[in-house]
Protein backbone atom coordinates (compact mmCIF):
# COMPACT_ATOMS: atom_id res chain seq x y z
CA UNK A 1 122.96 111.01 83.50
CA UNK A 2 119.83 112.85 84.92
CA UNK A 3 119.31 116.30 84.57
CA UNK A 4 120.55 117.16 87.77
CA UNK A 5 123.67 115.45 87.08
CA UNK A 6 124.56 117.03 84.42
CA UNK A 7 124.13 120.34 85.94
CA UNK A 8 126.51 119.29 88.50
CA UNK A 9 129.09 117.85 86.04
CA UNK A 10 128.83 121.92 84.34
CA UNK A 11 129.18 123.21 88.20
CA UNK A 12 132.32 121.15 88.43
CA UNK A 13 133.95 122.42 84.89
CA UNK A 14 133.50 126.27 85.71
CA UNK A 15 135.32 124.94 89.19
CA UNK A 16 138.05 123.50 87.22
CA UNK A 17 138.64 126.56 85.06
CA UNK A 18 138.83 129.10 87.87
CA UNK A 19 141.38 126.67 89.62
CA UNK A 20 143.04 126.23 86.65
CA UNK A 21 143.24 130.48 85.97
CA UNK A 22 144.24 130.43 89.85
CA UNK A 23 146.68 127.70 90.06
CA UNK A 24 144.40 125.67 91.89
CA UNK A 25 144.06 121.83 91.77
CA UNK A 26 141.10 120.55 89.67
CA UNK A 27 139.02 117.46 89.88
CA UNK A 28 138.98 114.57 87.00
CA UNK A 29 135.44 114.97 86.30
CA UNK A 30 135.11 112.01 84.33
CA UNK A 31 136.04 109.72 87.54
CA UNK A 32 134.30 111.84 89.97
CA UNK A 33 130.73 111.44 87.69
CA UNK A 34 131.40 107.65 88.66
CA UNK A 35 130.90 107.88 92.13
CA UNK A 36 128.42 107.48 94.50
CA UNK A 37 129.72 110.70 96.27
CA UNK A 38 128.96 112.68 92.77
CA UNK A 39 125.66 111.06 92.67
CA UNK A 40 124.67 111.79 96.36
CA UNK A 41 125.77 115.37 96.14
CA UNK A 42 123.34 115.76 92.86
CA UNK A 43 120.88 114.15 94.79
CA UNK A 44 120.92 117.00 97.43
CA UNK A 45 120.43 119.84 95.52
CA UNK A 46 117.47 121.23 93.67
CA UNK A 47 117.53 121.95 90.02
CA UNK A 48 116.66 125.40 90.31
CA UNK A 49 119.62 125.59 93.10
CA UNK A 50 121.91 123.82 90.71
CA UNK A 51 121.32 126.36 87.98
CA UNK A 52 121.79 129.33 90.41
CA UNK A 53 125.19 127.82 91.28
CA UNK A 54 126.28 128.19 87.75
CA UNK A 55 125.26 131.33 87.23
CA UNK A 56 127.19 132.34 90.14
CA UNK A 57 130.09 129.92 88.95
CA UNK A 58 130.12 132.06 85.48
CA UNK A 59 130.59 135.34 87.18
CA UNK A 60 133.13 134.11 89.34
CA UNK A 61 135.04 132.89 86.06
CA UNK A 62 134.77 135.90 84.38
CA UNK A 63 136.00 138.07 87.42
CA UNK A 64 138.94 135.56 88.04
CA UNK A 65 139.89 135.87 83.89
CA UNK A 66 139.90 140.05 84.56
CA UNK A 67 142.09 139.34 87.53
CA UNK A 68 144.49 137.09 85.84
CA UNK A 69 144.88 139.63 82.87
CA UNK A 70 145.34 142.16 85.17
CA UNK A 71 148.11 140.73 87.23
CA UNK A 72 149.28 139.62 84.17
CA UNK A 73 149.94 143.34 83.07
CA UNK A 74 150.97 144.17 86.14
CA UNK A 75 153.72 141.49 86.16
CA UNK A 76 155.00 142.76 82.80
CA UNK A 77 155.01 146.00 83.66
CA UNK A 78 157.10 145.59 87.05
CA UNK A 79 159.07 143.50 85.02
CA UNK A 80 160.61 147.07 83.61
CA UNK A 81 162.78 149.87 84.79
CA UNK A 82 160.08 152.37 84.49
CA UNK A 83 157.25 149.79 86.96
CA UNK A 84 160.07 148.88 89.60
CA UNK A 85 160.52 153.07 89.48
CA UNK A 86 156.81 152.88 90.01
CA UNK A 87 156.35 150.50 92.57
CA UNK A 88 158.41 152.20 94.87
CA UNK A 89 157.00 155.61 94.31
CA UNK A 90 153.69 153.85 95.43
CA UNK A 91 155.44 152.04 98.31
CA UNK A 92 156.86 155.34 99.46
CA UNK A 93 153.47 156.84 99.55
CA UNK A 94 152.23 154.02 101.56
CA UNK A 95 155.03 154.61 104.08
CA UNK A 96 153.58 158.18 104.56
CA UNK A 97 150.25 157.70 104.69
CA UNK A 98 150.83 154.86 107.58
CA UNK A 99 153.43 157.51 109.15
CA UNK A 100 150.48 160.06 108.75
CA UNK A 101 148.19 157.20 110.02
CA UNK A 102 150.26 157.23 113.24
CA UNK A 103 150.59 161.10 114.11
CA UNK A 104 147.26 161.75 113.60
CA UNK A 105 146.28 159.59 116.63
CA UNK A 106 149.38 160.02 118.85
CA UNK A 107 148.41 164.26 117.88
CA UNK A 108 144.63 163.25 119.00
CA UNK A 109 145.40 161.26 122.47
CA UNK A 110 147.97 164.11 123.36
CA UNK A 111 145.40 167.14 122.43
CA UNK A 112 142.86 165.30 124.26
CA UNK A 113 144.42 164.30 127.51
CA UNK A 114 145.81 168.02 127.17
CA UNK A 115 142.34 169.15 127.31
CA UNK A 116 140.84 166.66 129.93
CA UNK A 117 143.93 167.18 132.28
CA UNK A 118 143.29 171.05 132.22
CA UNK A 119 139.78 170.17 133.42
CA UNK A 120 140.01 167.07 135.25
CA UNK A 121 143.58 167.45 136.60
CA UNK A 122 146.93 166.00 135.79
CA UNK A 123 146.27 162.33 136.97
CA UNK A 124 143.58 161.86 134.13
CA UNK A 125 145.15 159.87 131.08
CA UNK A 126 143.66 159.37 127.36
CA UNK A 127 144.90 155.97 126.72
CA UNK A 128 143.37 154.44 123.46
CA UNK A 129 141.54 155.55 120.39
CA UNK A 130 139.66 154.20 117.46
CA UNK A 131 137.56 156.11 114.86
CA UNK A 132 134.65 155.11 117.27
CA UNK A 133 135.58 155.41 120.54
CA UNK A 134 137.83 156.83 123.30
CA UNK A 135 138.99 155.70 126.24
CA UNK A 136 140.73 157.48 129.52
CA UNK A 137 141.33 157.16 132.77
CA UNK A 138 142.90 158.00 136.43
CA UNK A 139 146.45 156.44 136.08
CA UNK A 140 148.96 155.54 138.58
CA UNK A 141 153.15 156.31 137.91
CA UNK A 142 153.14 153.51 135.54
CA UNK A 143 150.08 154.46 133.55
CA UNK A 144 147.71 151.76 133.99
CA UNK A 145 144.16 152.87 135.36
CA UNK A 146 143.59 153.00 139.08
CA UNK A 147 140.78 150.92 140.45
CA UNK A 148 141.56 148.89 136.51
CA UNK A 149 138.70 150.68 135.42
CA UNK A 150 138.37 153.60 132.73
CA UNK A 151 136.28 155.90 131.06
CA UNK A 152 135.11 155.61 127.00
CA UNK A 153 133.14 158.06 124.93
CA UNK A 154 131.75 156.35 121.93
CA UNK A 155 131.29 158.32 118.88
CA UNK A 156 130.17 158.30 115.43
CA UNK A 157 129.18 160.77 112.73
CA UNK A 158 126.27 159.21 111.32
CA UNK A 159 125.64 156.92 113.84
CA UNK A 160 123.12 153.09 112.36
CA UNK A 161 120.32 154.70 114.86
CA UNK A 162 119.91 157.86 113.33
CA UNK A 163 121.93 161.51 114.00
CA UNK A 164 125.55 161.59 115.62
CA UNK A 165 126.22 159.53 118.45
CA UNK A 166 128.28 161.14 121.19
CA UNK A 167 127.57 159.06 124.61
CA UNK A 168 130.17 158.04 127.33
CA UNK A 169 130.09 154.73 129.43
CA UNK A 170 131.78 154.60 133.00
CA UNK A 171 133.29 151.52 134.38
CA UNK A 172 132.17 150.89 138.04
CA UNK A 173 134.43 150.91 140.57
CA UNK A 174 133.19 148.03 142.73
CA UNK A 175 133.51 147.60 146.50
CA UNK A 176 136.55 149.60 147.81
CA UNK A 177 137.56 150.92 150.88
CA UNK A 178 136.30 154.50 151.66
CA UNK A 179 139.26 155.06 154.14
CA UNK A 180 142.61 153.20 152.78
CA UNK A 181 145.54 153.80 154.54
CA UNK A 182 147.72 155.08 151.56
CA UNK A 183 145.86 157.78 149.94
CA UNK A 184 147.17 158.88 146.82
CA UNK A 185 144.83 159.29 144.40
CA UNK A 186 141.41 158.03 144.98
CA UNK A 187 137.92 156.99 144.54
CA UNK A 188 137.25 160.71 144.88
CA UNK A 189 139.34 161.85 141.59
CA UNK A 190 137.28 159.36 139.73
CA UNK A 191 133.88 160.54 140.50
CA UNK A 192 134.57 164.00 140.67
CA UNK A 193 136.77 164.22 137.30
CA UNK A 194 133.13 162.31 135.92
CA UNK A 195 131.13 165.26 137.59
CA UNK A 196 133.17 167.93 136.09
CA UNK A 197 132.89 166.43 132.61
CA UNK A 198 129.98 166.21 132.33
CA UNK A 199 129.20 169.73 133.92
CA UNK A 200 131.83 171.32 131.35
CA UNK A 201 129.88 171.31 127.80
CA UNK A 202 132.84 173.39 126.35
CA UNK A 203 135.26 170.79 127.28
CA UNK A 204 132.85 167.91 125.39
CA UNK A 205 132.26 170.48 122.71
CA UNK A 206 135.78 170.63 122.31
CA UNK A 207 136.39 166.49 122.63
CA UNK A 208 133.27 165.91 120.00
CA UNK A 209 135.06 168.19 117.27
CA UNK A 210 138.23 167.04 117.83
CA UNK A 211 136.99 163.07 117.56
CA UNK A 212 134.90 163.58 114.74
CA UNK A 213 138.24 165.77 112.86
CA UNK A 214 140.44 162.60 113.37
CA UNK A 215 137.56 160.38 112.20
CA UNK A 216 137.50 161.77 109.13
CA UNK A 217 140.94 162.65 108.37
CA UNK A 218 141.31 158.67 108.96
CA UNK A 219 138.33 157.94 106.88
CA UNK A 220 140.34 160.21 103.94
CA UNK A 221 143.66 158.19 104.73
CA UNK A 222 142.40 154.80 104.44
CA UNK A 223 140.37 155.96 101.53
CA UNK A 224 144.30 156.73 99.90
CA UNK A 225 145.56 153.88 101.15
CA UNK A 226 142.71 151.79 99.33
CA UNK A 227 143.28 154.08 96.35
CA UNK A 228 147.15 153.52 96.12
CA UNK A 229 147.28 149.53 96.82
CA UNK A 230 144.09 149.03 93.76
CA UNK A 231 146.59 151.07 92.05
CA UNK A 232 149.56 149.13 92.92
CA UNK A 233 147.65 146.12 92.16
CA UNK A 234 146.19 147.10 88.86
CA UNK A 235 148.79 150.01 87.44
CA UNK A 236 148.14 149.80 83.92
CA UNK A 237 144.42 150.68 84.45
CA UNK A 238 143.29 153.49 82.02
């Protein structure tokens, strides 16, 4: 065999072992050195490439030996009275923390809307929310946005460019009809619940500190739920 091939024949046995640690088919080695696929795959790569592989290829066996060991542990220790008590301590936890999860952005779209229909007036709606934006709108009875368009205020503490980022992008409207025959709400409630918004720096005051407050209480909760599955996963760490 040529160098290269020989390199490739050690790429394929650190394969075989983390299959074999994950339950994972391997490859007959011996046959597959035979073939002209095996040769024209060695043929491909550089030798410098070929011994980066294996490095990588080592560190992946290693990790996959730790991981096997630990779920190993973890098996045998859910395999008793005091783990199963254990596991569903954790599992609880996670319940509350998703239940936690969930109030603290049904509390944020209520307190919100609360605040922009003080302001704006009762037809305004806060409809969605993620830890980066929010989005409202001018709703009709069955709470979809009139005109299908919406308002969102995008949001971050430490925001890629630099500083906090606290900006707002407004959906246009399109052609419409400045006299329709059914009035209801219209056009006008959209552009002047805009104009008041942005004239009213206590009411985005007020929006900013609430968004970034649910931000990072959802930052802390995710950082728990992380925290408690690693734990789950791994419980007889020291």
């Amino acid at each position: 065999m040529t160098r290269k091939e020989n390199l490739l024949v050690e790429i394929y046995n650190l394969r075989n072992q983390i299959a074999e640690i994950k339950g994972n088919t391997i490859v007959n080695i011996e046959e597959f050195s035979q073939t002209r696929k095996f040769r024209d795959e060695a043929a491909e790569w550089k030798e410098y490439e070929l011994k980066l592989r294996i490095e990588e290829l080592k560190k992946s066996l290693e990790k996959a030996k730790v991981e096997a060991a630990q779920q190993a542990a973890a098996d045998a220790f859910y395999a008793t009275e005091q783990g199963q008590a254990f596991k569903r301590e954790c599992e609880e936890k996670r319940i509350l923390l998703s239940n936690e999860y969930d109030c603290a952005e049904s509390a944020t779209l209520e307190l919100i809307e609360s605040h922009l229909q003080a302001t704006l007036g009762k037809q305004w709606r806060a409809n969605r929310l993620s830890t980066s934006y929010v989005e409202f709108a001018v709703v009709d009875a069955e709470n979809k946005p009139i005109f299908g368009q919406s308002v969102s205020i995008y949001y971050e503490k430490k925001y890629w460019l630099g500083g906090e980022r606290f900006q707002i992008n407004i959906g246009t409207c399109g052609s419409h009809d400045l006299l329709p025959e059914e009035r209801g709400y219209t056009m006008a409630d959209f552009y002047i619940g805009i104009g008041k918004l942005h004239a009213n720096t206590e009411l985005l005051e007020t929006i900013k500190d609430v968004l970034f407050y649910y931000a990072e209480r959802i930052a802390d909760i995710q950082k728990e739920v992380r925290e408690l599955d690693e734990l789950i996963k791994n419980p007889t760490r020291a």
